[in-house]
Protein backbone atom coordinates (compact mmCIF):
# COMPACT_ATOMS: atom_id res chain seq x y z
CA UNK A 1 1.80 -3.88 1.13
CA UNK A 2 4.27 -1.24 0.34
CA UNK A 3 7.64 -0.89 2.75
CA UNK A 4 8.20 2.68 4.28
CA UNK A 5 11.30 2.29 6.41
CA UNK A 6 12.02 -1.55 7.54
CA UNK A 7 10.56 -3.18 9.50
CA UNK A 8 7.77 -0.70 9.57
CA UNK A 9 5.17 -0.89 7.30
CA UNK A 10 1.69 -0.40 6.41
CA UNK A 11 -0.68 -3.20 6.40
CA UNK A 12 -4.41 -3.30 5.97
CA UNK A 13 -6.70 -3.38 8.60
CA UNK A 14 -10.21 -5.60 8.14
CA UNK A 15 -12.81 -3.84 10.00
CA UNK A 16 -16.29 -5.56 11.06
CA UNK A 17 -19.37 -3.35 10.60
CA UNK A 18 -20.13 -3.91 14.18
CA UNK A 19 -16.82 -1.96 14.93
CA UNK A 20 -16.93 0.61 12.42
CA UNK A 21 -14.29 3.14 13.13
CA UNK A 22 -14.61 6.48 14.83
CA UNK A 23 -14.90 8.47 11.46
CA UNK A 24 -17.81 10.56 11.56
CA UNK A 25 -21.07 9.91 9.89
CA UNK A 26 -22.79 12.44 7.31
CA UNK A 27 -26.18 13.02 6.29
CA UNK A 28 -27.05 12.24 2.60
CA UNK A 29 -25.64 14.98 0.25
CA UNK A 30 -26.98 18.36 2.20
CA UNK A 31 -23.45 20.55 1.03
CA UNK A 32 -24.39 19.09 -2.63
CA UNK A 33 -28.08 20.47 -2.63
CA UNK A 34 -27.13 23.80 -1.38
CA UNK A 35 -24.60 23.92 -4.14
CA UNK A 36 -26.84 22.72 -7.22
CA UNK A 37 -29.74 25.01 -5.55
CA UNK A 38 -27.50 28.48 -5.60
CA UNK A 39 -26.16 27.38 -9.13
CA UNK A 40 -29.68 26.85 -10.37
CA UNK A 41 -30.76 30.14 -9.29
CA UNK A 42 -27.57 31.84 -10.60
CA UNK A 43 -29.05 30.35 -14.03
CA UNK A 44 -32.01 31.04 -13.71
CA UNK A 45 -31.81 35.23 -13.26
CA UNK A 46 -29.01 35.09 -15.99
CA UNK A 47 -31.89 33.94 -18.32
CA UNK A 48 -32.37 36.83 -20.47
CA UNK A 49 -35.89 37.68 -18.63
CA UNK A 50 -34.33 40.20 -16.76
CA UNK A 51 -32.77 43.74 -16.68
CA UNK A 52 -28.69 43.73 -18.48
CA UNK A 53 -27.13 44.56 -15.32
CA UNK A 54 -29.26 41.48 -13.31
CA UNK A 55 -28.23 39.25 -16.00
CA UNK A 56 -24.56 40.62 -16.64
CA UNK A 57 -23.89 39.62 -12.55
CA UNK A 58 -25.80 36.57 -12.85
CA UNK A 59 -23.80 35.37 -15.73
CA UNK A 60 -20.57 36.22 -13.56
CA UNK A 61 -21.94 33.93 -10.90
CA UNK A 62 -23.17 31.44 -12.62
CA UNK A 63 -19.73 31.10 -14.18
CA UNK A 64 -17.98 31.09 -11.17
CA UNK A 65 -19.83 28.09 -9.76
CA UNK A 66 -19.89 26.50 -12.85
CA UNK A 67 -16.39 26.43 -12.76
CA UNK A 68 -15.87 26.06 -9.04
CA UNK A 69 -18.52 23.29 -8.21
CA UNK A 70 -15.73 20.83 -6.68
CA UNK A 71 -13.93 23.79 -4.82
CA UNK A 72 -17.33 25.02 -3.32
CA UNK A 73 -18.46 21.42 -2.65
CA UNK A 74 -15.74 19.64 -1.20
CA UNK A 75 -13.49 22.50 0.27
CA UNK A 76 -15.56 23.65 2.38
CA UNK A 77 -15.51 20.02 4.13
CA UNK A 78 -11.54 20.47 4.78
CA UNK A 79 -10.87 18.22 1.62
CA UNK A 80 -8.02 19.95 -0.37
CA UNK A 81 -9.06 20.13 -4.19
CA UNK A 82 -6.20 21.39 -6.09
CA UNK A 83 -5.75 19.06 -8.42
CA UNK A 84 -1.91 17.98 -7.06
CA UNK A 85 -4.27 16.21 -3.99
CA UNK A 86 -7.04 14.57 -6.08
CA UNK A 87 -6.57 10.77 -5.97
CA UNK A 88 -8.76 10.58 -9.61
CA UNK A 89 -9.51 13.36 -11.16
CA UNK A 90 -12.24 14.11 -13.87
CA UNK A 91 -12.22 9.77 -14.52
CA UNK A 92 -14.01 8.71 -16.96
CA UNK A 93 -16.73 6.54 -15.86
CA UNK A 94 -16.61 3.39 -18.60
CA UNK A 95 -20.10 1.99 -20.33
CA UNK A 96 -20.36 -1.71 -18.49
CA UNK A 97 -18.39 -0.66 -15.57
CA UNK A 98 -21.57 -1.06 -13.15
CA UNK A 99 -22.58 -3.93 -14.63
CA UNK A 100 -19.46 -6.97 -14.02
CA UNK A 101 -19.28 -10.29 -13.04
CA UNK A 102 -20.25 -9.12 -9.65
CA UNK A 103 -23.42 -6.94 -9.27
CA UNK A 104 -22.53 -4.85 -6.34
CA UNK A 105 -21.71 -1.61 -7.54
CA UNK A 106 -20.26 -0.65 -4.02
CA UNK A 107 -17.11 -3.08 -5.57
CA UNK A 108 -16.57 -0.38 -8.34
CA UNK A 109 -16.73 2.53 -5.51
CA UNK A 110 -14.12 0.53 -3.70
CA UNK A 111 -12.00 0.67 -6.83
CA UNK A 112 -12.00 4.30 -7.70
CA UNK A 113 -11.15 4.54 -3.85
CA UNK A 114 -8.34 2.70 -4.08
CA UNK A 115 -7.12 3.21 -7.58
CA UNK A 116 -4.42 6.22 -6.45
CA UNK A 117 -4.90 6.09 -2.91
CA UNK A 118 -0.70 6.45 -2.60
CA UNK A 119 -0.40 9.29 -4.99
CA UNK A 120 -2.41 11.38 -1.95
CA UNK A 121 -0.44 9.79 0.28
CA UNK A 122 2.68 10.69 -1.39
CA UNK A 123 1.39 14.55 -1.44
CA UNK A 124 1.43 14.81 2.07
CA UNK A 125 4.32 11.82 2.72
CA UNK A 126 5.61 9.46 0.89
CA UNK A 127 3.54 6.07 0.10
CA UNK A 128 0.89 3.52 1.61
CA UNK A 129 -1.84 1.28 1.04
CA UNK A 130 -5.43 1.38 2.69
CA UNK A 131 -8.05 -0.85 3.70
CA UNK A 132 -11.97 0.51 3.16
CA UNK A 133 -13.77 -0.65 6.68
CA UNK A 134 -17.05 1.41 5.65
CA UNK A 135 -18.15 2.86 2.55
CA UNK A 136 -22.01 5.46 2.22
CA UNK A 137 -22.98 4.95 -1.35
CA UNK A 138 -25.40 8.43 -1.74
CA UNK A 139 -26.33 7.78 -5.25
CA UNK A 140 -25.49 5.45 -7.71
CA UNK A 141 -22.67 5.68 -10.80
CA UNK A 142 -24.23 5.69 -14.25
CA UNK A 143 -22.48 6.11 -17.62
CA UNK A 144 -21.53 8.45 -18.83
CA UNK A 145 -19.79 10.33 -16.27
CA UNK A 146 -16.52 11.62 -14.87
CA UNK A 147 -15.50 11.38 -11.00
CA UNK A 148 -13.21 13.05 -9.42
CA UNK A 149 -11.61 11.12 -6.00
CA UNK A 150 -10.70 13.41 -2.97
CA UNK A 151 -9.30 12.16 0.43
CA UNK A 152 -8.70 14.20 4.10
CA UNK A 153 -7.60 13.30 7.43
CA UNK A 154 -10.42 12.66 9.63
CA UNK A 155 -8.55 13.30 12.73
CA UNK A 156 -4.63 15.12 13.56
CA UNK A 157 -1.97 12.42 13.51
CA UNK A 158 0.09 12.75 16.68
CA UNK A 159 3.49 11.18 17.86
CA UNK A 160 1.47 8.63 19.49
CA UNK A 161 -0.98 8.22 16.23
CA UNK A 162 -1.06 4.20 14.99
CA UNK A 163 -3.24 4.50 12.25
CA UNK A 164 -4.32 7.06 9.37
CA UNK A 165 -7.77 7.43 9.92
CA UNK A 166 -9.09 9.12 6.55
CA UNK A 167 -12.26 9.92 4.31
CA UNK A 168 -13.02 9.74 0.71
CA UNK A 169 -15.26 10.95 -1.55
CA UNK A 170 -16.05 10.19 -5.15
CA UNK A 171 -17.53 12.92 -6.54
CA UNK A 172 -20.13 13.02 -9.86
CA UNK A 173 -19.48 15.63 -12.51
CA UNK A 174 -22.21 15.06 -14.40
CA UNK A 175 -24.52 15.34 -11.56
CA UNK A 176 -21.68 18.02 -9.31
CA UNK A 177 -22.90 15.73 -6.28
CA UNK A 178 -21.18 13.49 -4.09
CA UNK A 179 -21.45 9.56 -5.25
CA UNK A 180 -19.92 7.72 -2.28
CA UNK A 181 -18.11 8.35 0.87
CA UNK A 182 -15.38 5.60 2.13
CA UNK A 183 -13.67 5.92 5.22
CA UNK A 184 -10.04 4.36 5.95
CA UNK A 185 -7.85 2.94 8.75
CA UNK A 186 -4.95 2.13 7.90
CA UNK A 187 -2.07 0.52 10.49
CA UNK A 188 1.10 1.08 11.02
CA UNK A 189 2.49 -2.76 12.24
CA UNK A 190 6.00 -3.39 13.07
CA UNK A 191 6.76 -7.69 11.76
CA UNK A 192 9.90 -7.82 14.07
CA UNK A 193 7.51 -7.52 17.09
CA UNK A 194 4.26 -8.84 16.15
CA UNK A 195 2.68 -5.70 16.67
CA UNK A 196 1.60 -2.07 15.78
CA UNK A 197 3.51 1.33 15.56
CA UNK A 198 3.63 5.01 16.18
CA UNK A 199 3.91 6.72 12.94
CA UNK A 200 7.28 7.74 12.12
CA UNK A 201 8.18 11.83 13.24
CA UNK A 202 8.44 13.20 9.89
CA UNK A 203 5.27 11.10 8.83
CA UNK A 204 4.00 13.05 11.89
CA UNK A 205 5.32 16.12 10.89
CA UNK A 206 4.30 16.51 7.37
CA UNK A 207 0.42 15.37 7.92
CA UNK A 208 0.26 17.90 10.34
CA UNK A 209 0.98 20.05 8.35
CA UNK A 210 -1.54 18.74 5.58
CA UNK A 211 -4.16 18.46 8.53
CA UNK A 212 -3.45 22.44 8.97
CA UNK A 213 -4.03 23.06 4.90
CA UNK A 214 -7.43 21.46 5.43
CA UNK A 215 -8.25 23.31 7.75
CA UNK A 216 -7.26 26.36 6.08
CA UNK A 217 -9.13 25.23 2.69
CA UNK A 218 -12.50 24.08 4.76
CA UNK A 219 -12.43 28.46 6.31
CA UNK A 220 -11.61 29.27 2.35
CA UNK A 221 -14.59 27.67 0.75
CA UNK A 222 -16.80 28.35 3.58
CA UNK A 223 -16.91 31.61 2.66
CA UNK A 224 -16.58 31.50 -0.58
CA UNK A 225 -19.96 29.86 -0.41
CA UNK A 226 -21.26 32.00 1.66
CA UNK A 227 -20.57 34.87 -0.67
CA UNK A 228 -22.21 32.81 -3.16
CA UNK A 229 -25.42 32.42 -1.40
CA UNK A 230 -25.27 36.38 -0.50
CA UNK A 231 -24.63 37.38 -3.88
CA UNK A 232 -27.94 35.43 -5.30
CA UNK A 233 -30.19 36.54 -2.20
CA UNK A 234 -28.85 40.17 -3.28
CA UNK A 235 -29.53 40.04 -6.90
CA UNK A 236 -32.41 38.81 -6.40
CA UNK A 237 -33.82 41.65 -3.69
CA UNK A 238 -32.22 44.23 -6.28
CA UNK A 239 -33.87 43.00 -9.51
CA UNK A 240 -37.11 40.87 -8.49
């Protein structure tokens, strides 16, 4: 537990499964198909098999969501991907880290989750600690890999806000698809009255302000995407 401003503090919050928290819940990897599908056909009509021109802009595509998987991916889901608001970024998954002295690899999702949880924290304010109440593993972790962690504000803290309600994702490079999804709740709780708290103003004030950037980021990549899907569907009507 990590002090904010006595006696306030963060503490974490255990959640039973029969009262998961309000955070939404998301079909299996749909934004991460429609991703690897445009890429795929980007590669494919830059194969050489078709006029210069069709494969000079497919190559230009191609690169650009080679290069932009994460942005396309997880932006357009409000998460903010510059890499000053990644929790992990590009971490190496170890040889033997699925396989410890206990077997459930949900443990190890838990850990990337966790591991900088603060430093995204400290982006937006200034430092915490969370508790995981629910966590979607989509696919499993296999070595070797790299994973990038991204968190976002499920919901617009108010004045009145007693919790952080947020949601994770641990994101494959290997595969450019998402790996797990973890949700958070963590509590503001006040020890000199035995109970919880409203979120300090300029805690209020500054995740607003994040909560606005993620919205901002989630109209970006949205169409930037859509662009993306265009410009295939086009090259393809032009050259094929």
């Amino acid at each position: 537990v990590i002090a904010i401003a006595d006696p306030i503090i963060l503490r974490e919050q255990s959640v039973p499964k029969s009262r998961s928290c309000s955070c939404p819940q998301y079909p299996n990897t749909i934004q991460s198909k429609m991703v690897c599908r445009v890429a795929s056909e980007a590669k494919r009509l830059s194969d050489g098999q078709s006029s210069a021109e069709c494969v000079q802009r497919a190559e230009q595509l191609s690169q650009y969501l080679e290069t932009n998987w994460l942005e396309l991916l997880a932006g357009r889901e409000g998460f903010l991907t510059e890499k000053q608001w990644r929790a992990l970024d590009s971490h190496e998954v170890l040889w033997g880290a699925m396989v410890s002295s206990n077997p459930n690899p949900i443990v190890n999702v838990h850990k990337w989750n966790t591991f900088d949880w603060g430093s995204w924290v400290r982006t937006s304010i200034e430092s915490q600690e969370p508790r995981i109440d629910l966590t979607s593993s989509t696919q499993p972790m296999k070595f070797p890999d790299r994973i990038s962690v991204l968190y976002k504000l499920v919901e617009r803290p108010t004045y009145e806000s007693t919790c952080l309600r947020m949601e994770a994702w641990v994101l494959s490079h290997q595969h450019r698809r998402v790996a797990a999804k973890c949700f958070d709740d963590t509590v503001i709780y006040d020890y000199t009255s035995g109970k919880r708290s409203v979120l300090k103003p300029f805690m209020v004030d500054k995740l607003q302000h994040t909560f606005e950037l993620q919205k901002m980021c989630k109209t970006k990549y949205t169409e930037e995407a859509s662009k993306a899907i265009t410009a295939v569907e086009e090259i393809k009507t032009v050259f094929q």
